[in-house]
N, C-alpha and C. Protein backbone atom coordinates (compact mmCIF):
# COMPACT_ATOMS: atom_id res chain seq x y z
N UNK A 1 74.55 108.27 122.56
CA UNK A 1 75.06 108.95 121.40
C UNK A 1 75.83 108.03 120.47
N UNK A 2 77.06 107.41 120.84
CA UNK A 2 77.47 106.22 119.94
C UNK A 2 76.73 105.34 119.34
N UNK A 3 75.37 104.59 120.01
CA UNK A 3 74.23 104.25 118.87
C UNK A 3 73.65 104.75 117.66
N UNK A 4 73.63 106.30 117.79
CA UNK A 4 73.11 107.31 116.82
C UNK A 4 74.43 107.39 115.65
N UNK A 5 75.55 107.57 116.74
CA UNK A 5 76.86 107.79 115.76
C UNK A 5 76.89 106.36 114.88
N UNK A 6 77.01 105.22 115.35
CA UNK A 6 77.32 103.87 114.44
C UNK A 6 75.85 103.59 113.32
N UNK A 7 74.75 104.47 113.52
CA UNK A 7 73.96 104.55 112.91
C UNK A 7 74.18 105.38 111.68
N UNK A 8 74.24 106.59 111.93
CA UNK A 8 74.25 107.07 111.24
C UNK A 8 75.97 107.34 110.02
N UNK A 9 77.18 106.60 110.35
CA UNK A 9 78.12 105.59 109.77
C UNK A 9 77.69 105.08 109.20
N UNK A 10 76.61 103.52 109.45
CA UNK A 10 76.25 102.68 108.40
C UNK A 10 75.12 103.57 107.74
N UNK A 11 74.77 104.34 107.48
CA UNK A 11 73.61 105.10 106.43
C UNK A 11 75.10 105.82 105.51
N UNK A 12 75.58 106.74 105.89
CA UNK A 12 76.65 107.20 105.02
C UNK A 12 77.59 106.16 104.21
N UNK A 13 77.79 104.74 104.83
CA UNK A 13 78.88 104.21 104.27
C UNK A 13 77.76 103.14 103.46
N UNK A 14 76.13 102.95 103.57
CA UNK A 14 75.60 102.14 102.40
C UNK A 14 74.84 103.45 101.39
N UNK A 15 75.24 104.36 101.72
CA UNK A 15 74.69 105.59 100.73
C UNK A 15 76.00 105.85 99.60
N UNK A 16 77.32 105.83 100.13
CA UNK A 16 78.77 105.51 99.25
C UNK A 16 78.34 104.51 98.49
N UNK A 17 78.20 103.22 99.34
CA UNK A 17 78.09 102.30 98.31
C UNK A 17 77.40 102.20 97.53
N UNK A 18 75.98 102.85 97.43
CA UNK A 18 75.67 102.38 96.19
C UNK A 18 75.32 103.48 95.13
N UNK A 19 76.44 104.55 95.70
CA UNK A 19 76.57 105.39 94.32
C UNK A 19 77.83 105.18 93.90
N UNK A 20 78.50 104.57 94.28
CA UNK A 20 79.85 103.54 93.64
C UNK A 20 78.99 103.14 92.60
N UNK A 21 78.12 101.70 93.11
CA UNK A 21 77.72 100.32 92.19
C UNK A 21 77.05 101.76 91.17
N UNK A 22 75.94 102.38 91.33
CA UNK A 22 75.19 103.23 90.09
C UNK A 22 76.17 103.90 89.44
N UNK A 23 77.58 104.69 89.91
CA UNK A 23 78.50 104.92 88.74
C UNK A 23 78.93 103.99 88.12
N UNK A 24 79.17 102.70 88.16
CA UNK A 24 80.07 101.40 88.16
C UNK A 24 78.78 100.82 86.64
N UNK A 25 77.84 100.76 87.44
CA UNK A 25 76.68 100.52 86.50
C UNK A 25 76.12 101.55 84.87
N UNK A 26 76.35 102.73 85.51
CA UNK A 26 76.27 103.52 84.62
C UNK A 26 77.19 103.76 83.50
N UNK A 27 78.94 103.78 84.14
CA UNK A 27 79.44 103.72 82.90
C UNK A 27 79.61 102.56 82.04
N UNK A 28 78.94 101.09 82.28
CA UNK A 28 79.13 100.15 82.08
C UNK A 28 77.80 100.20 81.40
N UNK A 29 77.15 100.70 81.24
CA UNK A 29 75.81 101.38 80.17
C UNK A 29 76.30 101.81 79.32
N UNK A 30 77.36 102.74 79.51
CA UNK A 30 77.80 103.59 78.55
C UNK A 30 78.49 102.95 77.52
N UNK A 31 78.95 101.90 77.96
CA UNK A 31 79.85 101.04 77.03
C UNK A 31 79.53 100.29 76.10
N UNK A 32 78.47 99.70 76.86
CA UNK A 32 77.04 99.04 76.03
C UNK A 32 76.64 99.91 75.19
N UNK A 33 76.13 100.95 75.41
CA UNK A 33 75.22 102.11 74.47
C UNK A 33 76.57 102.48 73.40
N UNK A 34 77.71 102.76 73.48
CA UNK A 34 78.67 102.79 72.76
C UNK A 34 78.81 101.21 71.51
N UNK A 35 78.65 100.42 72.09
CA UNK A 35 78.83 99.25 71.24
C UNK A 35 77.69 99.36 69.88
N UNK A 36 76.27 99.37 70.81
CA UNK A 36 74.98 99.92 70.34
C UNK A 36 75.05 100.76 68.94
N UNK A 37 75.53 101.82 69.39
CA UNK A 37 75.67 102.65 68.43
C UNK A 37 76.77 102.85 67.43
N UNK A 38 78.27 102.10 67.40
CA UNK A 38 79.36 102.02 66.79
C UNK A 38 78.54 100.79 65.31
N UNK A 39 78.25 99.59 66.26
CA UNK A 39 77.68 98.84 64.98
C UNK A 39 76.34 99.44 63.86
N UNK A 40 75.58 100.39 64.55
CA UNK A 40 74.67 101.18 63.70
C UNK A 40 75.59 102.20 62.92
N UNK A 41 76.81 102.62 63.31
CA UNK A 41 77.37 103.81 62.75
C UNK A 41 78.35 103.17 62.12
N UNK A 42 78.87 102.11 62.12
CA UNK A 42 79.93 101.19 61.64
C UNK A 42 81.54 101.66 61.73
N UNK A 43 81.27 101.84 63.30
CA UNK A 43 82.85 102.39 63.67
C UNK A 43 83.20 101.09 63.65
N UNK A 44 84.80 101.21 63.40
CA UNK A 44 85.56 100.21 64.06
C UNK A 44 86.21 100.25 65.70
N UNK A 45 86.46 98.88 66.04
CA UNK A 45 86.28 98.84 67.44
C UNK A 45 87.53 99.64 68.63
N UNK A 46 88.39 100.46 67.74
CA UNK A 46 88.96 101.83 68.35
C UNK A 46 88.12 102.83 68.98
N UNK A 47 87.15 103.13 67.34
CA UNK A 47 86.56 104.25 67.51
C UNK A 47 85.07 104.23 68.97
N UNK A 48 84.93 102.62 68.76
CA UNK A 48 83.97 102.06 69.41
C UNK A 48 84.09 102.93 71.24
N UNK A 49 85.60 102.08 70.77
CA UNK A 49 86.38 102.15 72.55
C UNK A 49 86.69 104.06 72.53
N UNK A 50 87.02 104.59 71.80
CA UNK A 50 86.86 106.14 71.97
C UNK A 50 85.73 107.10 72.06
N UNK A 51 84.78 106.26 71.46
CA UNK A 51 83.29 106.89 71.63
C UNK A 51 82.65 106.44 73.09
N UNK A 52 83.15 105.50 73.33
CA UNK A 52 82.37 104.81 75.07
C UNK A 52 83.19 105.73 75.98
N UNK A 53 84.58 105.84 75.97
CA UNK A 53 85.20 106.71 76.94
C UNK A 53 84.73 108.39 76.86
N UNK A 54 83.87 108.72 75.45
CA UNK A 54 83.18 110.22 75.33
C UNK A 54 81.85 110.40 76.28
N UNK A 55 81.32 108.78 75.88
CA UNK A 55 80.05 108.94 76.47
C UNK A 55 80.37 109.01 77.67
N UNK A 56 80.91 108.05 78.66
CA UNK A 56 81.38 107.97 79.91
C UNK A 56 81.59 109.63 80.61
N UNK A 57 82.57 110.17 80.15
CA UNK A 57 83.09 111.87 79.77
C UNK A 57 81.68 112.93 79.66
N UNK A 58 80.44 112.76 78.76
CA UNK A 58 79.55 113.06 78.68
C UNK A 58 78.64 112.79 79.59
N UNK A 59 78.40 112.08 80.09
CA UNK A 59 77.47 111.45 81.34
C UNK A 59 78.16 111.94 82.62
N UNK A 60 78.78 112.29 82.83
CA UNK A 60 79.05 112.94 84.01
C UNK A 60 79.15 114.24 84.10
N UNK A 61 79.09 114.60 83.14
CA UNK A 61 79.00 116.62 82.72
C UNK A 61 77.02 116.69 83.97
N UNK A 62 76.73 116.42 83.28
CA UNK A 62 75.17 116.69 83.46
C UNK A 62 74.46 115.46 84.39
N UNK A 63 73.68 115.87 85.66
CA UNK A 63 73.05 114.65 85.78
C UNK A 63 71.93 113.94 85.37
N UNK A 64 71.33 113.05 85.34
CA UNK A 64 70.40 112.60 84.51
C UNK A 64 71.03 112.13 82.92
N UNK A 65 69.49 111.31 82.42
CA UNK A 65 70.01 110.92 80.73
C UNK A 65 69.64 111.30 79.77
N UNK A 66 69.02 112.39 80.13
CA UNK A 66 68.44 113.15 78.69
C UNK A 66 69.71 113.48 77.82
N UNK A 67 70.86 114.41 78.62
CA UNK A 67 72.15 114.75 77.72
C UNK A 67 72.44 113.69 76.92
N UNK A 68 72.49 112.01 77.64
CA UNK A 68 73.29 111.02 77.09
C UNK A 68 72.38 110.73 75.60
N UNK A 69 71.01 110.54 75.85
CA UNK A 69 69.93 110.30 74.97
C UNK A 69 70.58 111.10 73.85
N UNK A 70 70.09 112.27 74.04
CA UNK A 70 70.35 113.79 72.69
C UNK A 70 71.64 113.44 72.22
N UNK A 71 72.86 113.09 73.01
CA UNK A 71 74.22 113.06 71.86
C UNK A 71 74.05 112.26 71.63
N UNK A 72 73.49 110.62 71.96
CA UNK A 72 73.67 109.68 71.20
C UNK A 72 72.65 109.81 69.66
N UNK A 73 71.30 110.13 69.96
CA UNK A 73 70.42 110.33 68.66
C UNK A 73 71.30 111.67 67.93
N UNK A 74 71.74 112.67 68.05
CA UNK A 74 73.02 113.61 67.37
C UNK A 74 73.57 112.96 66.69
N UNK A 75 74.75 112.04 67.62
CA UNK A 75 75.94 112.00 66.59
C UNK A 75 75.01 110.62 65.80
N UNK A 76 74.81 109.88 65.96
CA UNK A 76 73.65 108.86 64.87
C UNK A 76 73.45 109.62 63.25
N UNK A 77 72.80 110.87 63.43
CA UNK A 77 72.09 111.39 62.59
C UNK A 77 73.37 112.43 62.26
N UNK A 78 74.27 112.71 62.97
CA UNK A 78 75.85 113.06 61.92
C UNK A 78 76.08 112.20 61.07
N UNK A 79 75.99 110.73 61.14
CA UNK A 79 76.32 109.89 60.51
C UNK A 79 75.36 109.39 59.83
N UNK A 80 74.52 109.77 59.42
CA UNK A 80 73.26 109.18 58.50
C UNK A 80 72.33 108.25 58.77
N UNK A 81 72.67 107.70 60.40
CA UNK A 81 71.59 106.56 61.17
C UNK A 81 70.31 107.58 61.54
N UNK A 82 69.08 107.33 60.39
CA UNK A 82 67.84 107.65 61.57
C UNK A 82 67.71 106.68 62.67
N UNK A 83 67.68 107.05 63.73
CA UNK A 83 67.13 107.09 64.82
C UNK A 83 65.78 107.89 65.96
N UNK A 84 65.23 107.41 66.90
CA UNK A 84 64.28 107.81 67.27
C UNK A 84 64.72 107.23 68.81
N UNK A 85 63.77 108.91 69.05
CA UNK A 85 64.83 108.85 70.89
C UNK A 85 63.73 107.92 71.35
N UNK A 86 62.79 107.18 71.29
CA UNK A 86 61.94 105.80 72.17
C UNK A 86 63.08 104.86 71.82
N UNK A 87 63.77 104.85 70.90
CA UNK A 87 64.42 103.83 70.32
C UNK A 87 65.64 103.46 70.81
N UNK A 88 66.12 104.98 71.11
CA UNK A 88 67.50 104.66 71.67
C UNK A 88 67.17 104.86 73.30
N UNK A 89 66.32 105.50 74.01
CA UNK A 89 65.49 105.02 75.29
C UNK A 89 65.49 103.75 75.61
N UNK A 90 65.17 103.10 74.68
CA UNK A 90 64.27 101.78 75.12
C UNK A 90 65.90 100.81 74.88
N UNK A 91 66.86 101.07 73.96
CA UNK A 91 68.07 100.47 74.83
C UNK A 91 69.13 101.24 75.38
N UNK A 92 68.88 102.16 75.71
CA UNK A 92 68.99 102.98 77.34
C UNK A 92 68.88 102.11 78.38
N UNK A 93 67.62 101.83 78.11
CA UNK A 93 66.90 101.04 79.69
C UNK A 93 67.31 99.40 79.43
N UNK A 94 67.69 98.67 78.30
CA UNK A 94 68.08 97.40 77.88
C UNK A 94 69.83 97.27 78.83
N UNK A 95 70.37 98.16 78.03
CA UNK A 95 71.88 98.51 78.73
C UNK A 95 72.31 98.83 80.18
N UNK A 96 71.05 99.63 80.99
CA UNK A 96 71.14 99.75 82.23
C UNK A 96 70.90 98.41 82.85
N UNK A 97 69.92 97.76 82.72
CA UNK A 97 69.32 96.12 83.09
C UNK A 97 70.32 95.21 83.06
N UNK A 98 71.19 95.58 81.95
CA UNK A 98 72.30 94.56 81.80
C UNK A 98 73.19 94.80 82.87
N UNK A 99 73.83 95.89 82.37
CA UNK A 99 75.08 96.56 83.40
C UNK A 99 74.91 96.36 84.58
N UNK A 100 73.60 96.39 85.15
CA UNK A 100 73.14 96.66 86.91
C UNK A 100 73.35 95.43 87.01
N UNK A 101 72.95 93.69 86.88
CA UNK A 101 72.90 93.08 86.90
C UNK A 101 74.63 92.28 86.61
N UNK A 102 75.51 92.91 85.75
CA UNK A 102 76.81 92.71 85.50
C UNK A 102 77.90 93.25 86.92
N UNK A 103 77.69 94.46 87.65
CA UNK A 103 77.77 94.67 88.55
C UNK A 103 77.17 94.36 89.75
N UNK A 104 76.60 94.09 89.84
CA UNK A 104 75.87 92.89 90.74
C UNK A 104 76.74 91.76 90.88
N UNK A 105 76.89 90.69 89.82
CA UNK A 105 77.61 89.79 90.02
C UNK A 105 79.48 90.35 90.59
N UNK A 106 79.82 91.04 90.24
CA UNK A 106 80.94 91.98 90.38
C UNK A 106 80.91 91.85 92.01
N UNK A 107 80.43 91.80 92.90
CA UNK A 107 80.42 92.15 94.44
C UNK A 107 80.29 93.37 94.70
């Protein structure tokens, strides 16, 4: 039984870990995708840092990235940026690549 028990320990404690690193990664997307979109919207870098802590705030309401997708192409087009959701997808997936790889080096 203690084989099964220290087994099934290390499955729970590398299943923690790496929804740590994917939150760690994810809001570190968010920050990116915040930068992303402040220089298209021409916040200054307050608003930058207040819009990344929304998204962050927003991304955890809902799981998955469709929510994150839709407010980011939203507030864009509050502000007069056309945008196109392949567009902001495609650095969706630029920002995740980064971040995962930024946390990575992180330990």
């Amino acid at each position: 039984m203690s084989g099964f028990s220290k087994r099934e320990d290390a499955f729970e404690n590398k299943f923690a870990f790496d929804a740590e690193k994917r939150f760690k990664a994810e809001a570190r997307r968010d920050k990116l995708l915040a930068q992303w979109v402040g220089e298209r919207a021409k916040m200054t870098p307050e608003q930058i840092a207040q819009y990344a802590a929304e998204l962050i705030g927003h991304d955890l309401k809902k799981p998955g990235d469709t929510d994150v997708l839709e407010k980011i192409v939203a507030d864009l087009h509050a502000r007069g940026v056309t945008v196109s959701q392949t567009e902001v997808r495609d650095e969706m997936t630029r920002c995740i690549r980064i971040a995962s790889e930024q946390t990575a080096k992180d330990g």
